[in-house]
PDB file of N, CA and C in Angstrom:
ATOM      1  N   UNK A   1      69.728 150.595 355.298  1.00  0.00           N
ATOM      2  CA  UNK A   1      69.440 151.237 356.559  1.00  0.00           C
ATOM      3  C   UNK A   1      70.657 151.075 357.476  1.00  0.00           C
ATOM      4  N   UNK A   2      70.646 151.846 357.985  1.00  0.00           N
ATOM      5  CA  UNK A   2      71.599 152.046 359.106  1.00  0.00           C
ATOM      6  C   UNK A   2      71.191 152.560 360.226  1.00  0.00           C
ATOM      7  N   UNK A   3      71.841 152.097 361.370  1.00  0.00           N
ATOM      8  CA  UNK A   3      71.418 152.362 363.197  1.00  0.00           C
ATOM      9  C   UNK A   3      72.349 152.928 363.796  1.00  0.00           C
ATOM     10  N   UNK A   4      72.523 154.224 363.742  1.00  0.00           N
ATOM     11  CA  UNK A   4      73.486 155.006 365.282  1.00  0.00           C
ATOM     12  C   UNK A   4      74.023 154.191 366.577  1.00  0.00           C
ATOM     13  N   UNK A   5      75.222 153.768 366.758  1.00  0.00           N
ATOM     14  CA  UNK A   5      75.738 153.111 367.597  1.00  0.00           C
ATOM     15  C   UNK A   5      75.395 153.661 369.139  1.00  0.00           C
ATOM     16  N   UNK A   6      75.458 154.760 368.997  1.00  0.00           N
ATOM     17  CA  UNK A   6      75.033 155.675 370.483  1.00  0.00           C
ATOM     18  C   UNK A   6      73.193 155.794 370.336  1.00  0.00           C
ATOM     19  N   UNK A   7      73.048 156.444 369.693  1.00  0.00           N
ATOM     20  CA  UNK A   7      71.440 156.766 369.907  1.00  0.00           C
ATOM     21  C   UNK A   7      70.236 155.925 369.240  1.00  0.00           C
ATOM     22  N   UNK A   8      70.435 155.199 368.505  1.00  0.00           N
ATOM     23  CA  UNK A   8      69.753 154.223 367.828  1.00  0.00           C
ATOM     24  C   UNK A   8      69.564 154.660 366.725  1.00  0.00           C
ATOM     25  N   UNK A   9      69.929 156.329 366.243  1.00  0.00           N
ATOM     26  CA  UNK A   9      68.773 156.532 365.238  1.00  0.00           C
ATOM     27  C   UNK A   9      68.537 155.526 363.922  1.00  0.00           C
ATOM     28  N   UNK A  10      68.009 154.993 363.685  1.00  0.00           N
ATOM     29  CA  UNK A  10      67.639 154.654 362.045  1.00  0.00           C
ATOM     30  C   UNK A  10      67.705 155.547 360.990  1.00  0.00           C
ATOM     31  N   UNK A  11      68.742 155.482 359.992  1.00  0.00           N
ATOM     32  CA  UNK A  11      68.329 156.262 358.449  1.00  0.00           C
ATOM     33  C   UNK A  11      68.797 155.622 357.143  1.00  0.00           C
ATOM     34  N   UNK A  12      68.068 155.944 356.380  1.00  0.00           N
ATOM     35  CA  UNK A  12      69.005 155.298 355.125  1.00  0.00           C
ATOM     36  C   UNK A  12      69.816 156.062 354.372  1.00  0.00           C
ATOM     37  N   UNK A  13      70.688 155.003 353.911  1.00  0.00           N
ATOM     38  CA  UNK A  13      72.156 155.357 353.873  1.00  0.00           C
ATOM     39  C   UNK A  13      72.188 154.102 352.531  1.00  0.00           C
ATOM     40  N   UNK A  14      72.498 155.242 351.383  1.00  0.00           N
ATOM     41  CA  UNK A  14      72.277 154.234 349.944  1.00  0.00           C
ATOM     42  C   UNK A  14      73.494 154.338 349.461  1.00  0.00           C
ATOM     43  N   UNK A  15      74.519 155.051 350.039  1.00  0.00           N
ATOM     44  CA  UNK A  15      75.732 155.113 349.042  1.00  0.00           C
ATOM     45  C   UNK A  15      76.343 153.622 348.637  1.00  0.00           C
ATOM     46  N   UNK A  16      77.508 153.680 347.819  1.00  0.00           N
ATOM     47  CA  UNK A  16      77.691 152.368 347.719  1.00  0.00           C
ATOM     48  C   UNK A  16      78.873 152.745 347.153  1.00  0.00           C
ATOM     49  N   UNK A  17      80.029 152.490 347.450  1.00  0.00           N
ATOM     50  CA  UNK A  17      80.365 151.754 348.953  1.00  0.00           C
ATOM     51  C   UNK A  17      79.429 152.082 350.111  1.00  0.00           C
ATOM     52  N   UNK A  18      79.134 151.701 351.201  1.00  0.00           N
ATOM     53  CA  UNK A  18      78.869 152.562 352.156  1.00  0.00           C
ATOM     54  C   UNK A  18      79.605 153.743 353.019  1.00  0.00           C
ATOM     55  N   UNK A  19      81.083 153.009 352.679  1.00  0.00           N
ATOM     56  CA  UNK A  19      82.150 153.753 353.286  1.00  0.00           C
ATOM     57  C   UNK A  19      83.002 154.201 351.557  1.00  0.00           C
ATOM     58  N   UNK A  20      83.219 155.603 351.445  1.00  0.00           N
ATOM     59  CA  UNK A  20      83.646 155.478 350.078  1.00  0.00           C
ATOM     60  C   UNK A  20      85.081 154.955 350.026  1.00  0.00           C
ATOM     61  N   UNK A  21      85.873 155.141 351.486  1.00  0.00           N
ATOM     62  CA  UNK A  21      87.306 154.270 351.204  1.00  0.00           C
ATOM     63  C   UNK A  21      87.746 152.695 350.911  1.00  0.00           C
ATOM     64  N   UNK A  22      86.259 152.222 350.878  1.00  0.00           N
ATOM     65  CA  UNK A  22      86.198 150.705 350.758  1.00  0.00           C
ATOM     66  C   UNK A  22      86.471 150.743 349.230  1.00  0.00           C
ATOM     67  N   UNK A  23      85.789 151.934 348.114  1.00  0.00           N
ATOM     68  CA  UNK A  23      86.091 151.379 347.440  1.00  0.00           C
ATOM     69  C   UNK A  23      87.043 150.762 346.456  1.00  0.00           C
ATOM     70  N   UNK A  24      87.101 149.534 345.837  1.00  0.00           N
ATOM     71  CA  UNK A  24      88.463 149.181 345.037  1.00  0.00           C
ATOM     72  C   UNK A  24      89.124 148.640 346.342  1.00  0.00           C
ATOM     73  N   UNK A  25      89.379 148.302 347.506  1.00  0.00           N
ATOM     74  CA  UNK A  25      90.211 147.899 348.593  1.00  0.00           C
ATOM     75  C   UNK A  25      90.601 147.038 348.573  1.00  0.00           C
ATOM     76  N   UNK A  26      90.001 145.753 347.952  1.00  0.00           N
ATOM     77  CA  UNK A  26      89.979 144.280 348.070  1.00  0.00           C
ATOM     78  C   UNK A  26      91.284 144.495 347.806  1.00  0.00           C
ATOM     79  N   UNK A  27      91.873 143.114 348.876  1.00  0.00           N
ATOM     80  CA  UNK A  27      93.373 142.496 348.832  1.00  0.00           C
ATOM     81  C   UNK A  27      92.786 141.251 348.360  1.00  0.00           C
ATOM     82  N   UNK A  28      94.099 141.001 347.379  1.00  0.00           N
ATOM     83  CA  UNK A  28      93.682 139.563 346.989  1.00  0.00           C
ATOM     84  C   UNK A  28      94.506 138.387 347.773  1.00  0.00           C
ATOM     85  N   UNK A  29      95.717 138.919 348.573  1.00  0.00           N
ATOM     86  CA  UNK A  29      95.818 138.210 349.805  1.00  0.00           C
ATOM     87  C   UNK A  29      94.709 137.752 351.212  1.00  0.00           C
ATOM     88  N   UNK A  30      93.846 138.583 350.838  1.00  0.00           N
ATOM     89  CA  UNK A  30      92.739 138.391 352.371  1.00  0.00           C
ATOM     90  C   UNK A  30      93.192 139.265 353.118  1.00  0.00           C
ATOM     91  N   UNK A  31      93.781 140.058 353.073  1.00  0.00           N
ATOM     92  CA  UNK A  31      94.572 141.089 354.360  1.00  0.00           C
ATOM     93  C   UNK A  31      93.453 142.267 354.000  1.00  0.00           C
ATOM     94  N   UNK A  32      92.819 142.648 354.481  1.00  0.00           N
ATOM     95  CA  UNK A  32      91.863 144.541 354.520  1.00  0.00           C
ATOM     96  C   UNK A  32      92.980 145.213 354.751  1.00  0.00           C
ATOM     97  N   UNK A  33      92.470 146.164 353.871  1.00  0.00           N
ATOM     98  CA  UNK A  33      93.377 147.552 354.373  1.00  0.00           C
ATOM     99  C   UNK A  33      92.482 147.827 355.212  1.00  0.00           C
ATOM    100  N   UNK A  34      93.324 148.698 356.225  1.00  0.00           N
ATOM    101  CA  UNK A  34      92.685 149.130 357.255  1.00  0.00           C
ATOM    102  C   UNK A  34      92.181 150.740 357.040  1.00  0.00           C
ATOM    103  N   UNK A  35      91.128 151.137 357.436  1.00  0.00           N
ATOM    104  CA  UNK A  35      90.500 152.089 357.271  1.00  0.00           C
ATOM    105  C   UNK A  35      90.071 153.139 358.721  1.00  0.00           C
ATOM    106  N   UNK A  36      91.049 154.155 358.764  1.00  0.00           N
ATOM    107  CA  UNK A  36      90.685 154.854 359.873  1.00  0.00           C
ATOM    108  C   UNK A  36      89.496 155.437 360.481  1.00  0.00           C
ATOM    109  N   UNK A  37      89.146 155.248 361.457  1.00  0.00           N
ATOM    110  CA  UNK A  37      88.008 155.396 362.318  1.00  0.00           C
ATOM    111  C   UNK A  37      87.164 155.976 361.783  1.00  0.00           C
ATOM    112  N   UNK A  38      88.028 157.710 361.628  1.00  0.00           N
ATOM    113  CA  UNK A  38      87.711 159.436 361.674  1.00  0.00           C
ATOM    114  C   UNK A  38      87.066 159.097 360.084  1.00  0.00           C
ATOM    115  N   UNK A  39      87.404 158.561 359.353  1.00  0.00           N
ATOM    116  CA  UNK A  39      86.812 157.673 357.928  1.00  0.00           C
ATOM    117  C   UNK A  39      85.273 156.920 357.798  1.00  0.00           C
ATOM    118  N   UNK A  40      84.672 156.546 358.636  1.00  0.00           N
ATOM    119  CA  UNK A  40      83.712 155.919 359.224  1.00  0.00           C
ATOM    120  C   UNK A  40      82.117 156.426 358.698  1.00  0.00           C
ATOM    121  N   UNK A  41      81.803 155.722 358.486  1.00  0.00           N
ATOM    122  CA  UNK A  41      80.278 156.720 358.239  1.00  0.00           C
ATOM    123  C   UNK A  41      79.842 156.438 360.042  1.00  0.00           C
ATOM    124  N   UNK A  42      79.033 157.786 359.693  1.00  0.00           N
ATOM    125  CA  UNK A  42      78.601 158.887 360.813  1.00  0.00           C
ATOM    126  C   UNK A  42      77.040 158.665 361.146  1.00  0.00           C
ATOM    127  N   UNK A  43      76.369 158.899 362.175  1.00  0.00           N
ATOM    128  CA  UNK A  43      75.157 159.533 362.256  1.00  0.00           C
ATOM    129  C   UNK A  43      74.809 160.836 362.343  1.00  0.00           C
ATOM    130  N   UNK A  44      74.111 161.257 361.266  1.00  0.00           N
ATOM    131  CA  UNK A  44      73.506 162.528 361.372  1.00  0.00           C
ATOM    132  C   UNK A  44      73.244 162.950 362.531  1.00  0.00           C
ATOM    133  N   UNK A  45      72.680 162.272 363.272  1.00  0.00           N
ATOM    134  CA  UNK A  45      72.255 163.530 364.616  1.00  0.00           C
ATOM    135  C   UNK A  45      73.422 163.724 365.711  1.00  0.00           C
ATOM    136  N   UNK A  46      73.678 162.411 366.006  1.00  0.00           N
ATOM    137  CA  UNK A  46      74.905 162.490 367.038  1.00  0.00           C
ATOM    138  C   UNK A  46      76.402 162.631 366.226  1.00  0.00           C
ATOM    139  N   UNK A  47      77.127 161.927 365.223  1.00  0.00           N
ATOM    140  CA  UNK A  47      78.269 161.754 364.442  1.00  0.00           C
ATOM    141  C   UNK A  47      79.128 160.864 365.112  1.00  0.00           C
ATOM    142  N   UNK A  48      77.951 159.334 366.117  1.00  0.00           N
ATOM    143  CA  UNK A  48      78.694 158.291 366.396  1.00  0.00           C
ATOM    144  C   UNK A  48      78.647 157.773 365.168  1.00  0.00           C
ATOM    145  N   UNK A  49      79.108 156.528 365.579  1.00  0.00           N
ATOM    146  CA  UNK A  49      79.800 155.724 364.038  1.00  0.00           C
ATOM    147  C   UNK A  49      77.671 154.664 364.138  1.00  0.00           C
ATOM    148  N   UNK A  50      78.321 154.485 362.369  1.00  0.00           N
ATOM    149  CA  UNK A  50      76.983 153.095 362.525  1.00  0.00           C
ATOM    150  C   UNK A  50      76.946 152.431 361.887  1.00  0.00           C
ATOM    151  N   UNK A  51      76.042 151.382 362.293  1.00  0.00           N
ATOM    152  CA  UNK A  51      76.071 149.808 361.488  1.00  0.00           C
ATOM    153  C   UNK A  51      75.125 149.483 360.860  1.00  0.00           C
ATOM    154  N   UNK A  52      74.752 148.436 360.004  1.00  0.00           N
ATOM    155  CA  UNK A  52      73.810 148.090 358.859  1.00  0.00           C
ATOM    156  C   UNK A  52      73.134 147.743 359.810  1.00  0.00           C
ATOM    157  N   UNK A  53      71.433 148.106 359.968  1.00  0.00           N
ATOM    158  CA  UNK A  53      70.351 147.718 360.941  1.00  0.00           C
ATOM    159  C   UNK A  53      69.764 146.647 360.476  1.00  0.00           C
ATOM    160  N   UNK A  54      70.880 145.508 360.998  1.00  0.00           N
ATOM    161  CA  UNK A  54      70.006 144.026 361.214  1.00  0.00           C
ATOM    162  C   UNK A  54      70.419 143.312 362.194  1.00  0.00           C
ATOM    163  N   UNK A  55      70.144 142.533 362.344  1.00  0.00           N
ATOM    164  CA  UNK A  55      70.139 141.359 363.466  1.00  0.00           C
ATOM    165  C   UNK A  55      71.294 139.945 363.269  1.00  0.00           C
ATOM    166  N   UNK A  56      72.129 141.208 364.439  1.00  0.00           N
ATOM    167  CA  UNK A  56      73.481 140.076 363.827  1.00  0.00           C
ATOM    168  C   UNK A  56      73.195 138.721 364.753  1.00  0.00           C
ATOM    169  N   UNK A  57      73.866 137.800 364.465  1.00  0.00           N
ATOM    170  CA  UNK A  57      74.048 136.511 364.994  1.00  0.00           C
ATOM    171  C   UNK A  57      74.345 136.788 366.821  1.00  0.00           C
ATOM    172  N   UNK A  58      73.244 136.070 367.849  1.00  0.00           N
ATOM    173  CA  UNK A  58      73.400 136.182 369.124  1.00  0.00           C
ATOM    174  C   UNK A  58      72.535 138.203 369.621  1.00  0.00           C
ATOM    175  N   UNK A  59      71.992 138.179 369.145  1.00  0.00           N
ATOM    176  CA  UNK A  59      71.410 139.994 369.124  1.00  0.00           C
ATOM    177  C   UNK A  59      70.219 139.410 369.216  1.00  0.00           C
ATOM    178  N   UNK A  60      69.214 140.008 370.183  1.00  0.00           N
ATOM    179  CA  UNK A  60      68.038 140.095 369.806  1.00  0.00           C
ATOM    180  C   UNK A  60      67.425 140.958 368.619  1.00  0.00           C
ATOM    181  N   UNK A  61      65.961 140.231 368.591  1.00  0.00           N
ATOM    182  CA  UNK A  61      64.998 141.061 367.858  1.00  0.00           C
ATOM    183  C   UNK A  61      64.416 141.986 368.679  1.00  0.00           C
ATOM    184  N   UNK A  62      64.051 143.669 368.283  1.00  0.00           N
ATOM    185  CA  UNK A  62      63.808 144.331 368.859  1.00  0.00           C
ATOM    186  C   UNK A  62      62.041 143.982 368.669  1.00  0.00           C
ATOM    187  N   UNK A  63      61.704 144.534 369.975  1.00  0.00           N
ATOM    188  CA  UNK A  63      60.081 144.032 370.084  1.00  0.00           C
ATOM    189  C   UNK A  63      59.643 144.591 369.013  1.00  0.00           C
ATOM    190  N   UNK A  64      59.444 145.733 368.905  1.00  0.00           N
ATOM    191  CA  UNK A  64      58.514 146.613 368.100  1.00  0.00           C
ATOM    192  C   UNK A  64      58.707 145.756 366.364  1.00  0.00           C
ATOM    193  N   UNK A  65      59.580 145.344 366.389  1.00  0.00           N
ATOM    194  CA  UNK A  65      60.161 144.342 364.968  1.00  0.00           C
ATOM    195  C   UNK A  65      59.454 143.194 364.953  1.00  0.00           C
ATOM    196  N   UNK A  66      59.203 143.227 366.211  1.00  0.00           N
ATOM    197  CA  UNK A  66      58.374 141.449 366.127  1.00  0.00           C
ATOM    198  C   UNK A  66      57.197 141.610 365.794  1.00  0.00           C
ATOM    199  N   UNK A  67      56.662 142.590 366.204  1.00  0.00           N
ATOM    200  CA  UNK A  67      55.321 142.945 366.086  1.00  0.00           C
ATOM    201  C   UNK A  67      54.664 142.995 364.476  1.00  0.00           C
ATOM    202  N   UNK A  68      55.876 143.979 364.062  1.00  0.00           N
ATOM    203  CA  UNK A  68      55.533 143.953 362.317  1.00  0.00           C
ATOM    204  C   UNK A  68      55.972 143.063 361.535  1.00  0.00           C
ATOM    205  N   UNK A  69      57.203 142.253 362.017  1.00  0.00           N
ATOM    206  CA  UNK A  69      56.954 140.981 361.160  1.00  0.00           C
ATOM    207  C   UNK A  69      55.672 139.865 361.226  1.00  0.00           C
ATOM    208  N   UNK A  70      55.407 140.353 362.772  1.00  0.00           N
ATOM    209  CA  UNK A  70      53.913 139.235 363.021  1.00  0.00           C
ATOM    210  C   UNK A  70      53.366 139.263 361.161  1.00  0.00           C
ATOM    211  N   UNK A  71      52.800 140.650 361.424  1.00  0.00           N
ATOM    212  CA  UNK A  71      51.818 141.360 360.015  1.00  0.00           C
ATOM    213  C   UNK A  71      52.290 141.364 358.851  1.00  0.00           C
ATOM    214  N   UNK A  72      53.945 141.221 358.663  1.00  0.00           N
ATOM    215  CA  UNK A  72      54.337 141.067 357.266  1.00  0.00           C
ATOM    216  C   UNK A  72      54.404 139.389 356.551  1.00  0.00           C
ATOM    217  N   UNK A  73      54.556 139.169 357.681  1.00  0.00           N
ATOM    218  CA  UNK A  73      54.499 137.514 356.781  1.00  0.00           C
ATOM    219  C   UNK A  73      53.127 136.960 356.441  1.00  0.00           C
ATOM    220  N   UNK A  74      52.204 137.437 357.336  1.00  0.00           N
ATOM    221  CA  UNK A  74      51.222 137.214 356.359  1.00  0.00           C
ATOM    222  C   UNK A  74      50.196 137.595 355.405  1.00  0.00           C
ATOM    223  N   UNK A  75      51.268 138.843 354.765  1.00  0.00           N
ATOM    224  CA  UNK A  75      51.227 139.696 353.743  1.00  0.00           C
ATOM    225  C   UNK A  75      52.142 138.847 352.637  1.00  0.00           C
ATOM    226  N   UNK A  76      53.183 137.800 352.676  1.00  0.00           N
ATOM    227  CA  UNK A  76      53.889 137.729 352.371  1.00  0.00           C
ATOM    228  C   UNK A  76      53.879 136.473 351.354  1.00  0.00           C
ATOM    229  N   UNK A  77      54.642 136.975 349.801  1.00  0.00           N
ATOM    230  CA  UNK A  77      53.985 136.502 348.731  1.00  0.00           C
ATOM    231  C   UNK A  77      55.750 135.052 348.293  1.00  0.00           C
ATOM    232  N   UNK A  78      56.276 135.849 348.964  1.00  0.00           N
ATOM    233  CA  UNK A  78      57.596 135.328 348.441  1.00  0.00           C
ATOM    234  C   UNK A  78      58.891 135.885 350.024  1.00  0.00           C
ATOM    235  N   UNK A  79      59.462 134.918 350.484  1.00  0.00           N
ATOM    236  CA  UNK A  79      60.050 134.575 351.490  1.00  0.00           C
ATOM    237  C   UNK A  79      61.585 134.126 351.333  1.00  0.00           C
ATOM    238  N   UNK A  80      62.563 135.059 351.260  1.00  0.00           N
ATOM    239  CA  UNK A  80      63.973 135.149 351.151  1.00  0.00           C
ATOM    240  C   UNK A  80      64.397 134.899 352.735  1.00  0.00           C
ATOM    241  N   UNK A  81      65.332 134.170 352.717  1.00  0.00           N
ATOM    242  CA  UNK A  81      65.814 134.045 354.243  1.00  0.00           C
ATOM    243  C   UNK A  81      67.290 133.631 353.595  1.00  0.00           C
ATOM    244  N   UNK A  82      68.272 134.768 354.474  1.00  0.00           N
ATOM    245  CA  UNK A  82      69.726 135.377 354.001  1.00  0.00           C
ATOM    246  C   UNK A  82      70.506 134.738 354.922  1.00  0.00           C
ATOM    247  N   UNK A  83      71.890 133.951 354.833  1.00  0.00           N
ATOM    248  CA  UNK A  83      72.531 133.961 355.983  1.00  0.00           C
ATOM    249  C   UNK A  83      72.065 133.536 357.211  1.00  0.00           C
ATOM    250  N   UNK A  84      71.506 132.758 357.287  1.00  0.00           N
ATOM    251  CA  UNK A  84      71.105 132.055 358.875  1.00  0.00           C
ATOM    252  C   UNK A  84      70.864 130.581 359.183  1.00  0.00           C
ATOM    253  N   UNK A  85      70.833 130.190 360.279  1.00  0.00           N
ATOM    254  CA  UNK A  85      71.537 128.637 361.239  1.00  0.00           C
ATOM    255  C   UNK A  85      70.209 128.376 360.719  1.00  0.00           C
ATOM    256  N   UNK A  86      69.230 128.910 360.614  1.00  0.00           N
ATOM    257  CA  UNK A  86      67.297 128.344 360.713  1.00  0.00           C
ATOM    258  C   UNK A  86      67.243 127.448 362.393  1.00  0.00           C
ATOM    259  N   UNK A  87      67.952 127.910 363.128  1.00  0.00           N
ATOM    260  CA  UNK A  87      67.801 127.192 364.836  1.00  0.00           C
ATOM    261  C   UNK A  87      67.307 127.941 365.494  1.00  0.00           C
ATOM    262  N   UNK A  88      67.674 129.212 365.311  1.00  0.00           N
ATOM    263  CA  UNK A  88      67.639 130.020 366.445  1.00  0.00           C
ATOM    264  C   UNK A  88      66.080 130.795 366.246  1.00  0.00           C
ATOM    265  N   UNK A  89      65.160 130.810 367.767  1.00  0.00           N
ATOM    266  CA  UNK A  89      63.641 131.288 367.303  1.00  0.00           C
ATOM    267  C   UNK A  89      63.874 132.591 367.890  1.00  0.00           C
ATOM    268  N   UNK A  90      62.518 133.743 367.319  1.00  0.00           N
ATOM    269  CA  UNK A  90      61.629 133.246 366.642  1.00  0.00           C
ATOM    270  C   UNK A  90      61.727 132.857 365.015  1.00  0.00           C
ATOM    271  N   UNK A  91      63.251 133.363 364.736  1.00  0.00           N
ATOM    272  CA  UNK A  91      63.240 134.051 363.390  1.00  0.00           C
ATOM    273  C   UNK A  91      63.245 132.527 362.480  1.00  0.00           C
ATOM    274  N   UNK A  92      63.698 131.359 362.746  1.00  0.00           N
ATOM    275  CA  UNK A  92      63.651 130.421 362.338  1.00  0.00           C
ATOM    276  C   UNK A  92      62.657 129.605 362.180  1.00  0.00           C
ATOM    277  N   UNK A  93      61.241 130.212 362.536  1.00  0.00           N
ATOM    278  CA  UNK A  93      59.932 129.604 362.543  1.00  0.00           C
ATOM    279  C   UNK A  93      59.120 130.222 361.897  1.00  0.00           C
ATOM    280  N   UNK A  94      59.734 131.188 361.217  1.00  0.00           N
ATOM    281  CA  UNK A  94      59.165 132.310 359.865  1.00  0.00           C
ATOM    282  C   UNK A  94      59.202 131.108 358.698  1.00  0.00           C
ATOM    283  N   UNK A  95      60.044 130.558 358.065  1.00  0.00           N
ATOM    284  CA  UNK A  95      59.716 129.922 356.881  1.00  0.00           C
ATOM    285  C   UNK A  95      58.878 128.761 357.024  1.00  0.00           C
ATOM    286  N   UNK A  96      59.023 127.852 358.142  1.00  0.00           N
ATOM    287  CA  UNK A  96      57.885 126.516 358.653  1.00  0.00           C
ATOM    288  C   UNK A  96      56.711 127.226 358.398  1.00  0.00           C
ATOM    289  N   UNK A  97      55.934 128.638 358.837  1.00  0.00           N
ATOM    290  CA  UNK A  97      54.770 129.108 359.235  1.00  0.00           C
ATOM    291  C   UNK A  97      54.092 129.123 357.501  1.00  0.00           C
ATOM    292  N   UNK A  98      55.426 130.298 356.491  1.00  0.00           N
ATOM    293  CA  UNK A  98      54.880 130.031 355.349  1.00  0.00           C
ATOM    294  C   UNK A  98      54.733 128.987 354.335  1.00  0.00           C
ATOM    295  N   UNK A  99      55.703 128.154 354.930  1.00  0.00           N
ATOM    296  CA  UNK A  99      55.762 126.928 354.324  1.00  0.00           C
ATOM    297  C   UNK A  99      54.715 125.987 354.067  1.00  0.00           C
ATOM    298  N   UNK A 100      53.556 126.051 355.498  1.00  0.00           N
ATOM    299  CA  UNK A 100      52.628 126.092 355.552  1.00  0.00           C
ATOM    300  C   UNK A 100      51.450 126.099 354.584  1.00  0.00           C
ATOM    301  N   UNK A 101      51.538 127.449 354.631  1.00  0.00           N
ATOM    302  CA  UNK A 101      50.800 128.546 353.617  1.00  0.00           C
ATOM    303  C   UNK A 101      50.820 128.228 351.909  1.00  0.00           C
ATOM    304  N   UNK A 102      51.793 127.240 351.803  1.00  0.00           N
ATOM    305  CA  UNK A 102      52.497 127.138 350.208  1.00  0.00           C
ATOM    306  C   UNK A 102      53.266 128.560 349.527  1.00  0.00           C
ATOM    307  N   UNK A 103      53.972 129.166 350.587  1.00  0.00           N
ATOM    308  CA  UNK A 103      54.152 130.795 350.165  1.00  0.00           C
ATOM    309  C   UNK A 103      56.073 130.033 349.885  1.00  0.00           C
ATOM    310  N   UNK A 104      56.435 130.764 348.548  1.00  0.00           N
ATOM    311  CA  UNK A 104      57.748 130.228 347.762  1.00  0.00           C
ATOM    312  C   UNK A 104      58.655 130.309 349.062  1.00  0.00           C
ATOM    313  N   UNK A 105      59.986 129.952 348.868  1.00  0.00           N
ATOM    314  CA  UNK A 105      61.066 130.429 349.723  1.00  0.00           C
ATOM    315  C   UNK A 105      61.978 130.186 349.578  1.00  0.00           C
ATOM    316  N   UNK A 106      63.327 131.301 349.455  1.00  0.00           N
ATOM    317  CA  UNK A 106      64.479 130.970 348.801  1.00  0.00           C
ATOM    318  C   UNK A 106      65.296 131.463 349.850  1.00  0.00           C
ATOM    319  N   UNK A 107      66.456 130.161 349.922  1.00  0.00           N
ATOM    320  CA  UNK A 107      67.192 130.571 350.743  1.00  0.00           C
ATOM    321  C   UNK A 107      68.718 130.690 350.841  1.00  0.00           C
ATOM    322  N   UNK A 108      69.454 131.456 351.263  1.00  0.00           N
ATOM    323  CA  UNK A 108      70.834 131.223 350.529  1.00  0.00           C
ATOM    324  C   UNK A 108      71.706 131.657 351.661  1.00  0.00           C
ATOM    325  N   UNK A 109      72.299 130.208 351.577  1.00  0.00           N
ATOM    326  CA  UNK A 109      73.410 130.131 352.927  1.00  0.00           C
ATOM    327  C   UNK A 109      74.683 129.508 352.000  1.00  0.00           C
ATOM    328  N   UNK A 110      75.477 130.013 352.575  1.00  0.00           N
ATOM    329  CA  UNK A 110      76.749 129.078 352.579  1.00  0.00           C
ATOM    330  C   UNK A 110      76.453 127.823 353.163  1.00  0.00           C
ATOM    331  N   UNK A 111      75.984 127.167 353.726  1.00  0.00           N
ATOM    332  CA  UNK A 111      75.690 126.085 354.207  1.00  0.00           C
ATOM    333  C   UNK A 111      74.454 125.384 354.334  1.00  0.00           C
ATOM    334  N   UNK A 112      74.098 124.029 354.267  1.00  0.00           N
ATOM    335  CA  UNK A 112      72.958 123.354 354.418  1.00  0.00           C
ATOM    336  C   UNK A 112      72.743 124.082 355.606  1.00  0.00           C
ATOM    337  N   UNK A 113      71.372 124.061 356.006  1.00  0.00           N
ATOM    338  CA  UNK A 113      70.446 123.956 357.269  1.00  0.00           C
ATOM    339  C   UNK A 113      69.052 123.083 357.304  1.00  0.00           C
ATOM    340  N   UNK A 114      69.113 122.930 358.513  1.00  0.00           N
ATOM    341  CA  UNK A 114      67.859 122.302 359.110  1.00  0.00           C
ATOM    342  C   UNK A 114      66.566 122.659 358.437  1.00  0.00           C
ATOM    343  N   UNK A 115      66.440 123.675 358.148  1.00  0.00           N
ATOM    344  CA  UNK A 115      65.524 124.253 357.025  1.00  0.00           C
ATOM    345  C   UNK A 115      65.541 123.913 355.208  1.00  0.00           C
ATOM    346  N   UNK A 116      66.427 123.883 354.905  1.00  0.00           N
ATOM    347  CA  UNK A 116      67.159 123.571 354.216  1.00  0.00           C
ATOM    348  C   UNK A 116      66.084 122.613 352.793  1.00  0.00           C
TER     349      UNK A 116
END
């Protein structure tokens, strides 16, 4: 999924690369090639640029998101948690709740956490 930088829209967006000039790019120095703007994936409605629709680090959760995670976790059979501090609430009080529950949970950080 992806979110319109200007208008919000939401759509999915399965290519892969996401950007096709990414692909093959890797420097094996660490240096990116740089990839011009006008290159960018687009939004359909407007043709601002856009980003993978999640919740980067310091971003809120959008309400309407909170609402349906209320209802998905406790639908929820098996509990992946990607990349995160486990500090910051509410989203860090999702695995304690199923943990609870005895519901599995796998988690994969580069780093220990508090959750952990």
């Amino acid at each position: 999924m992806v979110e319109c930088t200007s208008c919000q829209f939401i759509e999915e967006n399965d290519a892969r690369p996401i950007c096709e000039l990414l692909r093959n790019r890797a420097s094996p120095d660490g240096n990116p090639s740089e990839i011009d703007e006008k290159d960018l994936p687009r939004c359909t409605k407007r043709r601002s640029l856009v980003r993978s629709h999640i919740v980067w680090f310091g971003e809120h959760i959008w309400d309407d998101a909170l609402e349906k995670i209320q209802k998905e976790i406790q639908l929820c059979d098996l509990f992946i948690v990607i990349g995160t501090s486990s500090v910051v609430y509410p989203a860090a009080g999702y695995a304690s709740i199923l943990a609870e529950k005895n519901i599995p949970i796998a988690e994969v950080n580069i780093e220990t956490t508090p959750s952990t």
